[in-house]
Protein backbone atom coordinates (compact mmCIF):
# COMPACT_ATOMS: atom_id res chain seq x y z
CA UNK A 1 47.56 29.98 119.43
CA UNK A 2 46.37 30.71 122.70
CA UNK A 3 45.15 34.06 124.18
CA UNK A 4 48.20 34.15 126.69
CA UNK A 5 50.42 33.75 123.79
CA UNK A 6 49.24 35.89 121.65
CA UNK A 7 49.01 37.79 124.27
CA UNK A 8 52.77 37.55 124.99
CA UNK A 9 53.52 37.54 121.32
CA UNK A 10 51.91 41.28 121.12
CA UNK A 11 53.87 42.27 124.17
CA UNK A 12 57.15 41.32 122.99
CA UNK A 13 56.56 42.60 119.55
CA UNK A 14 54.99 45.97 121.41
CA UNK A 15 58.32 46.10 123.06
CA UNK A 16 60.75 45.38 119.74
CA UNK A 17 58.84 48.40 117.50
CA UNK A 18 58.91 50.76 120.64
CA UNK A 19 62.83 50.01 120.99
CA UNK A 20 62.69 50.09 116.56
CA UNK A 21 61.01 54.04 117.50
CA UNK A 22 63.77 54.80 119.80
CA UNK A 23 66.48 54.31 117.91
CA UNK A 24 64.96 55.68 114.62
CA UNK A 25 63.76 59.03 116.11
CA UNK A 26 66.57 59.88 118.34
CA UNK A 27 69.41 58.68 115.86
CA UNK A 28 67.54 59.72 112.94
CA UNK A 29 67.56 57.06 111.15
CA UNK A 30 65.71 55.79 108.02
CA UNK A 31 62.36 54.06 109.10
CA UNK A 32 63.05 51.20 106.24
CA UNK A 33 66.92 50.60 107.68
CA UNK A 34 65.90 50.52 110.94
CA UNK A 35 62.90 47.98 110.06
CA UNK A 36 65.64 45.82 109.16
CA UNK A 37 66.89 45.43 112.62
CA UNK A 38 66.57 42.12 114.16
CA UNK A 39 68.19 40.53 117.48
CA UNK A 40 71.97 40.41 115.52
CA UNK A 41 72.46 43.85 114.35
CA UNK A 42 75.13 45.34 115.57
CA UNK A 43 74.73 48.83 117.13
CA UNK A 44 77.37 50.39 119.29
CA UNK A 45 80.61 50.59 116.89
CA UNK A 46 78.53 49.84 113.80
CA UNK A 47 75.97 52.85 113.56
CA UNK A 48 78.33 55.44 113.31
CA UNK A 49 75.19 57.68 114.42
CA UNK A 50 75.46 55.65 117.83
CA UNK A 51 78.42 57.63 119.62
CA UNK A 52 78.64 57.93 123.38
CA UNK A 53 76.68 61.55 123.35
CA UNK A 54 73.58 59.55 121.52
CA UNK A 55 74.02 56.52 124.23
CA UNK A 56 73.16 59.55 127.12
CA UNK A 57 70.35 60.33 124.80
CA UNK A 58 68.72 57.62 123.60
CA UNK A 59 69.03 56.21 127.30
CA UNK A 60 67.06 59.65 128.61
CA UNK A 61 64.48 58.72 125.74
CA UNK A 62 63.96 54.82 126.78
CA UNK A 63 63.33 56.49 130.37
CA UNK A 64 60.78 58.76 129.48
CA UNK A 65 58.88 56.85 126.61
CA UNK A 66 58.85 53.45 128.30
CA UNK A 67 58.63 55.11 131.99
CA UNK A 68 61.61 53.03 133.29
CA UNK A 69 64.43 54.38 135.30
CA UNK A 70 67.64 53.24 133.83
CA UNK A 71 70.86 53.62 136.41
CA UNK A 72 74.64 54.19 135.70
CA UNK A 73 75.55 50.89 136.81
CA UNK A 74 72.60 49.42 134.72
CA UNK A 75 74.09 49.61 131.04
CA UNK A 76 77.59 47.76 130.40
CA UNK A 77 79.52 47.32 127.39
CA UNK A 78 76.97 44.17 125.90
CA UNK A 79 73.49 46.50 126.32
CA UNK A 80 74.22 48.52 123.13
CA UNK A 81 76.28 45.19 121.49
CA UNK A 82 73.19 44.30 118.93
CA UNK A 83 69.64 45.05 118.44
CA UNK A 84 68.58 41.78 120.35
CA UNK A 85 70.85 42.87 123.63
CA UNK A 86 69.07 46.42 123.81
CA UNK A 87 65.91 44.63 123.45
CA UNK A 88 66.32 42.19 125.92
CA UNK A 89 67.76 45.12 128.32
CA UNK A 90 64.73 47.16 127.95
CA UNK A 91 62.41 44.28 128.24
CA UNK A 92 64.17 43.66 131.58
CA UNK A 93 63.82 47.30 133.24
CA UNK A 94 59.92 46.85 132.00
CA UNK A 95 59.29 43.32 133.51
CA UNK A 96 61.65 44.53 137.05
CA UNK A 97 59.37 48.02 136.89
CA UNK A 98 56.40 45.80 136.95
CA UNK A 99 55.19 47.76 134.02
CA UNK A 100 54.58 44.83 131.59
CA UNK A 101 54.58 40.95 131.01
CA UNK A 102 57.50 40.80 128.71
């Protein structure tokens, strides 16, 4: 493998555990369930921890871990949809913020 894809490889995986740290901390969820995740979990309507008060939350925590700025008209109904769709949306506001390769 080459350095840029390892590279790469790091980055997205950097960006999947920070997303995996999110959710676990500000939901409270069980580090092992949470490990579990991958891109077809379903979130919104499955976690019954994930109501619309813990969407403002863990939205205010994305902001200030990942130093993105995340706008009203930003999220839609598909952002919180599965694991893999609130990874993809954060890797988005990183790579449009400049802050990382992702």
């Amino acid at each position: 493998m080459s350095p840029e894809a390892r590279s790469a490889l790091k980055t997205m995986t950097s960006v999947t555990e920070d997303v995996r740290a999110i959710l676990r901390d500000t939901l409270s969820l069980d580090e092992a369930r949470v490990a579990q995740f991958d891109e077809n979990t379903p979130l919104f309507g499955a976690l019954p921890e994930l109501d619309s008060m813990a969407v403002a939350t863990l939205l205010t925590e994305m902001e200030d871990r990942l130093g993105i700025l995340i706008e009203d008209d930003d999220i839609d109904a598909e952002t919180f949809d599965t694991f893999g769709t609130l990874v993809a949306f954060v890797r988005g506001k990183l790579a449009a913020s400049g802050a990382a390769e992702v």
